[in-house]
C-alpha atoms as a PDB file:
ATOM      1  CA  UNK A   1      15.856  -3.765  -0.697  1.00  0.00           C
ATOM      2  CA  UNK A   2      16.530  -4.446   2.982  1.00  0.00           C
ATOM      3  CA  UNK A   3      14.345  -2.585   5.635  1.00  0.00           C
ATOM      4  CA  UNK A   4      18.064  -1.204   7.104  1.00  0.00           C
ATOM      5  CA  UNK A   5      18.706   0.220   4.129  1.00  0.00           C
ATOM      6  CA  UNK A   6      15.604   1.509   3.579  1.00  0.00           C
ATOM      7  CA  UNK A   7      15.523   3.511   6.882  1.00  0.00           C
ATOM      8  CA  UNK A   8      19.256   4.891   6.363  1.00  0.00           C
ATOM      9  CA  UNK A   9      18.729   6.042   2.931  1.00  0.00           C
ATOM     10  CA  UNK A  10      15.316   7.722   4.542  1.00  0.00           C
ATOM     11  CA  UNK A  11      17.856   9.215   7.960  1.00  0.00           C
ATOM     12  CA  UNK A  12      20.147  10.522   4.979  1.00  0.00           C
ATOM     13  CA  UNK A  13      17.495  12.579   3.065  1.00  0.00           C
ATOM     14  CA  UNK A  14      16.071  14.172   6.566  1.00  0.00           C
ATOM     15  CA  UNK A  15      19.311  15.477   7.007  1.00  0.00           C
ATOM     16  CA  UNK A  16      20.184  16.317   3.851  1.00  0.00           C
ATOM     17  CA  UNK A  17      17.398  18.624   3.913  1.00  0.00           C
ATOM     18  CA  UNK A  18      18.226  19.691   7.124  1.00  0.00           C
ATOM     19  CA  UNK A  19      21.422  21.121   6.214  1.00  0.00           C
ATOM     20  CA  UNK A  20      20.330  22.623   2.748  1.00  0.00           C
ATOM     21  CA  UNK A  21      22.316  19.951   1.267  1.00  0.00           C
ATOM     22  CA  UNK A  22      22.355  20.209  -2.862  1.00  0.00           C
ATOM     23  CA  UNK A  23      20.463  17.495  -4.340  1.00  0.00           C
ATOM     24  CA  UNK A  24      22.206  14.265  -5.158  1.00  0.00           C
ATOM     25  CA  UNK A  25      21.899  10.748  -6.104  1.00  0.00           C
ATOM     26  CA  UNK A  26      21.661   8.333  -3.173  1.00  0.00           C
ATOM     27  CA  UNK A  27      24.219   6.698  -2.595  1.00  0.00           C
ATOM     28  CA  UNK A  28      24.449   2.836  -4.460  1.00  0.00           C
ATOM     29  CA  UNK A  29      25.445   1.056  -1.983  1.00  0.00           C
ATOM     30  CA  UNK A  30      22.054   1.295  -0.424  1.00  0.00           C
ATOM     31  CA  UNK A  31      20.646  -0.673  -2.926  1.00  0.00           C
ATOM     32  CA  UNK A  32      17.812   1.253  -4.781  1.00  0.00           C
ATOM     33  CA  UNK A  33      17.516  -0.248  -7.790  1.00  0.00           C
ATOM     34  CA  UNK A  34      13.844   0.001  -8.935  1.00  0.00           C
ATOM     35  CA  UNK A  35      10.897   2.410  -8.939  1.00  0.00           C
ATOM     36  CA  UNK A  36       9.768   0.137  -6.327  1.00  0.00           C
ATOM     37  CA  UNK A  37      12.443   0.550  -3.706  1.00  0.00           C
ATOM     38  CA  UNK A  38      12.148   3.959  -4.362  1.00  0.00           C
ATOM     39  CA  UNK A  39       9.148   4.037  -3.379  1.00  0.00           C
ATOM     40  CA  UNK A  40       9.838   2.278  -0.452  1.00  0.00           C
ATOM     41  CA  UNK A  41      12.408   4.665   0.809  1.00  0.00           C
ATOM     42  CA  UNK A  42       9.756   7.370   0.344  1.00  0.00           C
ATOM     43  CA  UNK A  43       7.401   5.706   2.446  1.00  0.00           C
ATOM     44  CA  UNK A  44      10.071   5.278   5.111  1.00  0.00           C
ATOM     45  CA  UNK A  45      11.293   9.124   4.947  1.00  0.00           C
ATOM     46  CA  UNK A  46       7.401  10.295   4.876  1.00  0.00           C
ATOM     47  CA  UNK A  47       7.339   8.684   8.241  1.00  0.00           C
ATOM     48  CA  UNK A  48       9.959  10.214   9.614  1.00  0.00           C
ATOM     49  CA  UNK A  49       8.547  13.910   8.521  1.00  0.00           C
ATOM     50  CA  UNK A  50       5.143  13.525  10.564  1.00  0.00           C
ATOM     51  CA  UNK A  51       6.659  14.219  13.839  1.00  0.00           C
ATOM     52  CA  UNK A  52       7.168  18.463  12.472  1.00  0.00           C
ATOM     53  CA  UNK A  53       5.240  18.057   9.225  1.00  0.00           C
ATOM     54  CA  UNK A  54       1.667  16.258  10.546  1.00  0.00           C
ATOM     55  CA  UNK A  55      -0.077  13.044   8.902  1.00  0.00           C
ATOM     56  CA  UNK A  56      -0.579  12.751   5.215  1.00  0.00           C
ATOM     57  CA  UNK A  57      -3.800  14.638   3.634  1.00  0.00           C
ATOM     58  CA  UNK A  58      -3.082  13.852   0.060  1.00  0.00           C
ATOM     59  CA  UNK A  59      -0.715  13.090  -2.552  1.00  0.00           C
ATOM     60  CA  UNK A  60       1.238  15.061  -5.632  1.00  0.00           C
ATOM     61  CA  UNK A  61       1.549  14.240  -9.393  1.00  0.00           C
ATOM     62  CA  UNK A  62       4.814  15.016 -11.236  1.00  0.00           C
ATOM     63  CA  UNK A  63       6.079  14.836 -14.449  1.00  0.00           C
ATOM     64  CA  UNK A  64       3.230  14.579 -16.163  1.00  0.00           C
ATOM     65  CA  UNK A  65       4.052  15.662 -19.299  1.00  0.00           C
ATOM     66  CA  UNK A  66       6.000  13.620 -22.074  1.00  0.00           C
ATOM     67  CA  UNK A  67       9.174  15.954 -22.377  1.00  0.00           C
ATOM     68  CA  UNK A  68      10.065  15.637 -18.455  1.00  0.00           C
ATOM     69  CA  UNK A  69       9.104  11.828 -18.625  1.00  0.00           C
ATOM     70  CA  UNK A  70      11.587  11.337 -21.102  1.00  0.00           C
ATOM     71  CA  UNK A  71      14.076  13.830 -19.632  1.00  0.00           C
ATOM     72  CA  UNK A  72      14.715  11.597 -16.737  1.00  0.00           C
ATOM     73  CA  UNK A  73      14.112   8.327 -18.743  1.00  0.00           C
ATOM     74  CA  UNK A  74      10.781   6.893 -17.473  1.00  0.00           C
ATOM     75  CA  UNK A  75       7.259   6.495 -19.209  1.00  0.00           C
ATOM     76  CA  UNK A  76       5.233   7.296 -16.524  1.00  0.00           C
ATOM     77  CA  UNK A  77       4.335  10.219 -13.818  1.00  0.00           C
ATOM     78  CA  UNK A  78       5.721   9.954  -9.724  1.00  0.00           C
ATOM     79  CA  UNK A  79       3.787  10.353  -6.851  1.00  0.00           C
ATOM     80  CA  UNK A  80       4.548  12.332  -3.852  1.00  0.00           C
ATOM     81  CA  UNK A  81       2.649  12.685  -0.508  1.00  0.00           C
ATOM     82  CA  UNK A  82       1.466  15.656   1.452  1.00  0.00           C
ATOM     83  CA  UNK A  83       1.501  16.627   4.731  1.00  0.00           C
ATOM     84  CA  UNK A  84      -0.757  18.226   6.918  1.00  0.00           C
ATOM     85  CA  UNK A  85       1.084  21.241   8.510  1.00  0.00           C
ATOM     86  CA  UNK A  86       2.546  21.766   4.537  1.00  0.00           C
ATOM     87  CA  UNK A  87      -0.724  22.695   3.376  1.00  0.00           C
ATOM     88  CA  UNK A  88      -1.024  26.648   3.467  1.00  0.00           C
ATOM     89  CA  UNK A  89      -4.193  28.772   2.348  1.00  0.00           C
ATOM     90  CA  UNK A  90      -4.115  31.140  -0.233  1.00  0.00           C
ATOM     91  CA  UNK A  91      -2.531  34.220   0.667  1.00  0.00           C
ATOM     92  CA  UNK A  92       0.288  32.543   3.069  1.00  0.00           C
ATOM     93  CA  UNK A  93       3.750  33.662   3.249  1.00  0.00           C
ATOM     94  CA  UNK A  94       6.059  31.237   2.519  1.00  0.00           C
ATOM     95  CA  UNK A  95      10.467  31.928   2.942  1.00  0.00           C
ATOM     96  CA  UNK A  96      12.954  30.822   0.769  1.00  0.00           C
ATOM     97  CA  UNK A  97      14.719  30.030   3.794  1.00  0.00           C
ATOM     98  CA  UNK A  98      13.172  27.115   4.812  1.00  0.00           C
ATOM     99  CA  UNK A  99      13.695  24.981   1.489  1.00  0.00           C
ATOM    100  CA  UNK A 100      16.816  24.619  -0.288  1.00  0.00           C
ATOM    101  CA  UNK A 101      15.161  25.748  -3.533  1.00  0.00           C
ATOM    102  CA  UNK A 102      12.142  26.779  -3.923  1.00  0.00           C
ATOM    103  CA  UNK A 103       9.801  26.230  -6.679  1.00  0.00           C
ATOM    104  CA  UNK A 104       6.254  27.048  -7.293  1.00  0.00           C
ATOM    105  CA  UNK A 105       4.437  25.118  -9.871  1.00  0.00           C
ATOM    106  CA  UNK A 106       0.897  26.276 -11.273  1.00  0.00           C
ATOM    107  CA  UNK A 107      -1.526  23.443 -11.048  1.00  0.00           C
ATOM    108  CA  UNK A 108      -5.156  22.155 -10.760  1.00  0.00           C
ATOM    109  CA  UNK A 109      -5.937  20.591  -6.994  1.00  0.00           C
ATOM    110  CA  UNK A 110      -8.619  17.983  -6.441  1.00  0.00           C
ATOM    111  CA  UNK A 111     -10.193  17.173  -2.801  1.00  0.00           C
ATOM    112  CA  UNK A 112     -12.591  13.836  -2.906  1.00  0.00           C
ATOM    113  CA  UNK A 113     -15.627  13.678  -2.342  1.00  0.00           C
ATOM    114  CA  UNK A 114     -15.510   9.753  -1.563  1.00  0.00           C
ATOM    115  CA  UNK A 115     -13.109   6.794  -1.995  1.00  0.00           C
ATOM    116  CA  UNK A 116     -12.117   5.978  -5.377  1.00  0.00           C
ATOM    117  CA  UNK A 117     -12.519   2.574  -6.970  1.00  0.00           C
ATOM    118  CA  UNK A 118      -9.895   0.889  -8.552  1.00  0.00           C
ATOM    119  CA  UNK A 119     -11.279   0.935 -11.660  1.00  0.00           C
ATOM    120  CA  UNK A 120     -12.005   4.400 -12.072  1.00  0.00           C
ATOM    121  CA  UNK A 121      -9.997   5.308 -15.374  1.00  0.00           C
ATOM    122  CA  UNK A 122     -11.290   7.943 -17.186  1.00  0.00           C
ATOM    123  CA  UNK A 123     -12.828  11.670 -16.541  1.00  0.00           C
ATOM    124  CA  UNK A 124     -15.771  10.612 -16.577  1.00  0.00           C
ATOM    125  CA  UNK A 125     -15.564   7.613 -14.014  1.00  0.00           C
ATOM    126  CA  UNK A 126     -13.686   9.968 -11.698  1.00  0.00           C
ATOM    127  CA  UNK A 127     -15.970  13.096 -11.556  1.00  0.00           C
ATOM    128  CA  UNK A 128     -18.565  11.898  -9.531  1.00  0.00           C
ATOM    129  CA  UNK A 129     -15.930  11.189  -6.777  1.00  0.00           C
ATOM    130  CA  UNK A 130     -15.146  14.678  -6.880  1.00  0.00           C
ATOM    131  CA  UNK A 131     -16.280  17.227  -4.067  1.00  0.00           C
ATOM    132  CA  UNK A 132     -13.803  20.385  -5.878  1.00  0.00           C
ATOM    133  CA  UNK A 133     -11.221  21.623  -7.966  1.00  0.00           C
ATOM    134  CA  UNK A 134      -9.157  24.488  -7.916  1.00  0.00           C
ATOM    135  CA  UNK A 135      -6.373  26.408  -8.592  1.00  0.00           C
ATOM    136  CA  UNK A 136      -3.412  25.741  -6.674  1.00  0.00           C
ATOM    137  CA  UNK A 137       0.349  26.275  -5.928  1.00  0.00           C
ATOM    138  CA  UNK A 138       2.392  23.233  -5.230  1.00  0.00           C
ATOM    139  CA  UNK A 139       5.816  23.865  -3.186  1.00  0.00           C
ATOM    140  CA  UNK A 140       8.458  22.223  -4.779  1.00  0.00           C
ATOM    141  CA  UNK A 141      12.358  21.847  -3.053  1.00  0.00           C
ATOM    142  CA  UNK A 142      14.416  20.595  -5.928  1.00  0.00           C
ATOM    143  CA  UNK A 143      17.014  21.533  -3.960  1.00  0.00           C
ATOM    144  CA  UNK A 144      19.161  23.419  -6.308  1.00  0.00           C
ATOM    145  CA  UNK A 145      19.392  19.715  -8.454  1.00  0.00           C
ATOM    146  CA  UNK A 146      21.838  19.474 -11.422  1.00  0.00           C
ATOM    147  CA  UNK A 147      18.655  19.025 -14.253  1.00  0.00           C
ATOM    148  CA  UNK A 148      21.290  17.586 -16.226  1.00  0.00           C
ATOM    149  CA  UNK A 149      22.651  14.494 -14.483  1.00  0.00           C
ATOM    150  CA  UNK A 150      18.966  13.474 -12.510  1.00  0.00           C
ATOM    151  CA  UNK A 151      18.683  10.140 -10.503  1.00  0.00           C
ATOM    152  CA  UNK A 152      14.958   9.579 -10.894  1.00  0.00           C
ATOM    153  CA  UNK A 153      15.184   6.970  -8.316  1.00  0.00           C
ATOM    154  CA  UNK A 154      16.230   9.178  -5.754  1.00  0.00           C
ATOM    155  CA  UNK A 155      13.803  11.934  -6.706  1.00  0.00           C
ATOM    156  CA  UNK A 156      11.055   9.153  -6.316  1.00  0.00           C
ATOM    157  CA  UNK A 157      12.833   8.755  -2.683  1.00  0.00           C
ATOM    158  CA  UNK A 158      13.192  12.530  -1.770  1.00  0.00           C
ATOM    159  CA  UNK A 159       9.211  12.562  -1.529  1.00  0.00           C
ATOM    160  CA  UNK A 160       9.065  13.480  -5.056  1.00  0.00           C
ATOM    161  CA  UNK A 161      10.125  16.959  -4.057  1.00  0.00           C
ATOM    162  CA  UNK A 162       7.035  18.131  -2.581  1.00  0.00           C
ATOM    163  CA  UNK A 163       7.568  20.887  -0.083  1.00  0.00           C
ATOM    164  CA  UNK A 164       4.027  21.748   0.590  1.00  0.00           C
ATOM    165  CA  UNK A 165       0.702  23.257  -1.109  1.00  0.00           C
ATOM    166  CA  UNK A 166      -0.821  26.329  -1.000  1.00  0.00           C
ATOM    167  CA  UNK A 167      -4.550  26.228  -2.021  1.00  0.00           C
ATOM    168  CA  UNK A 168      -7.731  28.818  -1.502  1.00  0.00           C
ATOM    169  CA  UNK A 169     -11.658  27.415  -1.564  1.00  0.00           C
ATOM    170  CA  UNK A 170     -12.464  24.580  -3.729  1.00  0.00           C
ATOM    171  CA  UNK A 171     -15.112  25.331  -6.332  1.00  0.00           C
ATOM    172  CA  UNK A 172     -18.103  22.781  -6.246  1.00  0.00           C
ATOM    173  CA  UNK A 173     -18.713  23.007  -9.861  1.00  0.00           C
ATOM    174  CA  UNK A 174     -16.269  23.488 -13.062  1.00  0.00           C
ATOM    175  CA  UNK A 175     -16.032  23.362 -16.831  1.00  0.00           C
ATOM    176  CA  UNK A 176     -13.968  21.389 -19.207  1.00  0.00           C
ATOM    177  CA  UNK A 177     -11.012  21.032 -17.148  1.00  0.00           C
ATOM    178  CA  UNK A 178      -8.619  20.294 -20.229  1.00  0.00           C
ATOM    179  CA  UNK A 179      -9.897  23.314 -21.863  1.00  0.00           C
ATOM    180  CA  UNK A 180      -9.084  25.781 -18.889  1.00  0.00           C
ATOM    181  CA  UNK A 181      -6.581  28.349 -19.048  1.00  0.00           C
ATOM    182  CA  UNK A 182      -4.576  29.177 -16.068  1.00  0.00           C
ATOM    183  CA  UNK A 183      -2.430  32.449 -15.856  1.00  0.00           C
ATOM    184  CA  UNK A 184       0.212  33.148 -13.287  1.00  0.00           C
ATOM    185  CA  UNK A 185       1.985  36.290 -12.514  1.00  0.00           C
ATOM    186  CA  UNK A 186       4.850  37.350 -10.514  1.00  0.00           C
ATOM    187  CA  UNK A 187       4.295  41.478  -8.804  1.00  0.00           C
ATOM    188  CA  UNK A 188       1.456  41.602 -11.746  1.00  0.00           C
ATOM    189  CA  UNK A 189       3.781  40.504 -14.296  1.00  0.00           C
ATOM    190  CA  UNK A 190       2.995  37.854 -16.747  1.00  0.00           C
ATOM    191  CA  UNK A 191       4.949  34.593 -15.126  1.00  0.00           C
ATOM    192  CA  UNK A 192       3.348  31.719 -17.642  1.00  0.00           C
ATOM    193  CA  UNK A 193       0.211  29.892 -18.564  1.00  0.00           C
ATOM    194  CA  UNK A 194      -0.788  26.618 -19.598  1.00  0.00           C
ATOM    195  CA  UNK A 195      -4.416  24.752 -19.737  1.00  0.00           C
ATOM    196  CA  UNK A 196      -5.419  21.708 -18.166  1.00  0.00           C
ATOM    197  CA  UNK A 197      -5.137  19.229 -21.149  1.00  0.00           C
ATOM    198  CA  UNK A 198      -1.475  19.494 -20.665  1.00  0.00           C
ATOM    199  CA  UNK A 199      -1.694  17.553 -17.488  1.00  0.00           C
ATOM    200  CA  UNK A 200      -1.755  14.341 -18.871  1.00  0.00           C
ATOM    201  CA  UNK A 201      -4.424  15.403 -21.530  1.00  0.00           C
ATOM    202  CA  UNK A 202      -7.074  16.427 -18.646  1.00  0.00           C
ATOM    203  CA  UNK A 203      -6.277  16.865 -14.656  1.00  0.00           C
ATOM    204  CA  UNK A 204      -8.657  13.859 -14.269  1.00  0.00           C
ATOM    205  CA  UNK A 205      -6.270  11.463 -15.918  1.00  0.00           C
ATOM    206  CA  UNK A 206      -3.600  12.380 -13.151  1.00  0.00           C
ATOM    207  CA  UNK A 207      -6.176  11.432 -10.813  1.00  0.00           C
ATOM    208  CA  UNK A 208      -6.572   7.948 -11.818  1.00  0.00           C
ATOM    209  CA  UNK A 209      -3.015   7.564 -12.549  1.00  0.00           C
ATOM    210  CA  UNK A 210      -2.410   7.913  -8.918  1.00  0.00           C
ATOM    211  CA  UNK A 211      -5.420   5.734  -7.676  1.00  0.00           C
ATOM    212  CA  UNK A 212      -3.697   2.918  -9.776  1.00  0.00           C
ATOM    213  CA  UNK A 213      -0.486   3.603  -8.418  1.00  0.00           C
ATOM    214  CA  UNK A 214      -1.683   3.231  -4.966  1.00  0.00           C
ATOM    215  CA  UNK A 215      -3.814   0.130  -5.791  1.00  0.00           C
ATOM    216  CA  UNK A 216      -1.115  -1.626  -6.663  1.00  0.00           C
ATOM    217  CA  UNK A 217       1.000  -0.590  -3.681  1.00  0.00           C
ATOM    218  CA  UNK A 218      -2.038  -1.942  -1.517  1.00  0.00           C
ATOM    219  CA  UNK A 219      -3.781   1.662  -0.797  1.00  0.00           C
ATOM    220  CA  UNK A 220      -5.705   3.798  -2.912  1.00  0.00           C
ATOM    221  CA  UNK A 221      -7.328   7.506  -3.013  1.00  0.00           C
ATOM    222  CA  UNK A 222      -9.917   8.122   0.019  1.00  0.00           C
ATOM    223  CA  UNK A 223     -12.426  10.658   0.767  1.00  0.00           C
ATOM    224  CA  UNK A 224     -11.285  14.186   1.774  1.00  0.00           C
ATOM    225  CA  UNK A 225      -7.937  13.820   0.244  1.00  0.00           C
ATOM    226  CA  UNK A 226      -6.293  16.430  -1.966  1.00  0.00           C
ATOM    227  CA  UNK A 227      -4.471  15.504  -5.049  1.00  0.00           C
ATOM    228  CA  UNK A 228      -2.129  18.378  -6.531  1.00  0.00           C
ATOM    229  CA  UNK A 229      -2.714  16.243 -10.047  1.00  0.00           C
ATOM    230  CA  UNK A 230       0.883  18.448 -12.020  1.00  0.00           C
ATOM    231  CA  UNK A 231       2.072  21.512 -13.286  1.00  0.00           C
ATOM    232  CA  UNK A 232       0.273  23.741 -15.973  1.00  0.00           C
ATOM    233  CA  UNK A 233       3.643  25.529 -17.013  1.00  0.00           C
ATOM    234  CA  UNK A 234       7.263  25.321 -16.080  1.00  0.00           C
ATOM    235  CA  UNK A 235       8.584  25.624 -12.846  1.00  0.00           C
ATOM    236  CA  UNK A 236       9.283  29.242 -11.663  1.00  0.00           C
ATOM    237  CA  UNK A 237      12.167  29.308  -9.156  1.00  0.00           C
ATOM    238  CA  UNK A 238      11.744  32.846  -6.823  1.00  0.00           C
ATOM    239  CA  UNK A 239      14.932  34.577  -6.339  1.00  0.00           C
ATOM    240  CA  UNK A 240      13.724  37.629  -4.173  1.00  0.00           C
ATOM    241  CA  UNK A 241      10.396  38.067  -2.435  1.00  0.00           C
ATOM    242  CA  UNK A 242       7.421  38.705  -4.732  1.00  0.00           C
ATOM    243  CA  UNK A 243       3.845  38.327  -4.516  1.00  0.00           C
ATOM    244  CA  UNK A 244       2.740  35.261  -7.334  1.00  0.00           C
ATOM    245  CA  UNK A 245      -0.975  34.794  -8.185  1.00  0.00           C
ATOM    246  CA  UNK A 246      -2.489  31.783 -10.458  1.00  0.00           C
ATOM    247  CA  UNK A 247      -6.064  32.646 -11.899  1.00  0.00           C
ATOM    248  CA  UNK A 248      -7.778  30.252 -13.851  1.00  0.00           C
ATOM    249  CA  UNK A 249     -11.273  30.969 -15.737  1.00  0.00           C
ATOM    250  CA  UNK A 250     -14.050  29.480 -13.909  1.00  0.00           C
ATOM    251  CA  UNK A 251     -12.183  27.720 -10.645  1.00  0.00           C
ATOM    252  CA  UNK A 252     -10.928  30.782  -9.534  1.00  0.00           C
ATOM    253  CA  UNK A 253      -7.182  32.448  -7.904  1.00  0.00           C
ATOM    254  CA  UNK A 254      -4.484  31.356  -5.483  1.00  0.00           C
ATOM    255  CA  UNK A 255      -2.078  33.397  -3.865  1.00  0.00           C
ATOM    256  CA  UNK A 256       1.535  32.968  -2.240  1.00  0.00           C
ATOM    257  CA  UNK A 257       3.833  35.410  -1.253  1.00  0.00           C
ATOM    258  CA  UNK A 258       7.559  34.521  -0.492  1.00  0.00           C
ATOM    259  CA  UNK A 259       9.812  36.241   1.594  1.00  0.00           C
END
């Protein structure tokens, strides 16, 4: 894919968001025709955010489960990358306004405690890398998309949707992260649950399915960063302002309200 087309596809997703715009595919004529040049056209539009949205602090993990893999007809998760002035602490208020669509999604974060080999694959190689885990909120600006007629390719591109994070204290220590239960309610009311074995069968796996991603785009995970490592339960989409909460045992709560 050529570097022009790279940077126009980026200039048309800036002000697509600018201007609310709906989600669409990109269009074909500038070339995007792998995972790859997706990719690349996320790197290029990432760039252009840092001037109002700060340097990158960490990454995202989405669809990490099997049914939204094979929804939009790949085998594998995508990666997204956050921004500094994106990240919010628990208890922030966050406004519809400022994304097209708003979703929350009800996850497990991870901040590094050093640099992650390349070969870390499992839990268990991962853990030590650790510094803390915990409960988190990942903004997501889908943008109002038409679920049934997805370009995954130009999700990939549109910074795999990630509008931001909101996360509280890490927790130093934690249990059996597939085993957790995490609980999320919207006013008080019950708004979904899920565990952490369905992210990818533990959060950890996310983890290294990201640091082997990187690797092979020439980077990798580094010390200090924060990886939002996927959703716990489906996406909740706020249509008025509410007050949502995610507890789970052991790690601990997160809190958003949106206005």
């Amino acid at each position: 894919m050529e570097k022009v087309a790279v940077r126009r596809a980026a200039e048309v997703l800036l002000s697509e968001h600018r201007t609310r715009a709906r989600f669409k595919a990109l269009d074909p004529g500038f070339g995007i025709a792998s995972i790859a040049d997706a990719y690349a056209v996320q790197d290029s539009y990432v760039a252009l955010l840092r001037h109002e949205a700060g340097e990158p602090v960490g990454f995202k993990v989405g669809l990490t489960s099997q049914a939204m893999q094979t929804f939009c007809g790949i085998d594998h998760p995508i990666a997204g990358v956050v921004l500094a002035r994106r990240v919010h602490h628990s208890g922030a208020s966050v406004a519809r306004t400022g994304f097209g669509r708003l979703g929350l999604e009800f996850e497990i974060a991870v901040r590094l405690a050093s640099d992650l080999p390349v070969g870390a694959a499992t839990p268990e190689a991962i853990a030590p890398h650790v510094e803390g885990v915990a409960a988190a909120i990942e903004l997501v600006d889908d943008r109002a998309a038409d679920y049934g007629n997805i370009d995954v390719h130009s999700l990939v591109a549109d910074n795999s949707w990630n509008g931001g994070i909101v996360v509280p204290h890490f927790a130093a220590a934690w249990h059996d992260l597939g085993a957790v239960r995490g609980t999320a309610t919207k006013d008080g009311a019950p708004a979904g649950s899920g565990h952490g074995r369905d992210i990818l069968g533990h959060p950890f796996h996310s983890v290294a399915w990201l640091n082997a991603h990187l690797a092979a785009r020439g980077g990798g995970l580094r010390r200090g960063q924060i990886v939002m490592t996927g959703s716990m339960m489906k996406t909740v989409f706020p249509e008025d302002a509410a007050s949502y909460r995610f507890d789970i045992a052991g790690l601990g709560t997160v809190e958003v309200d949106v206005v």
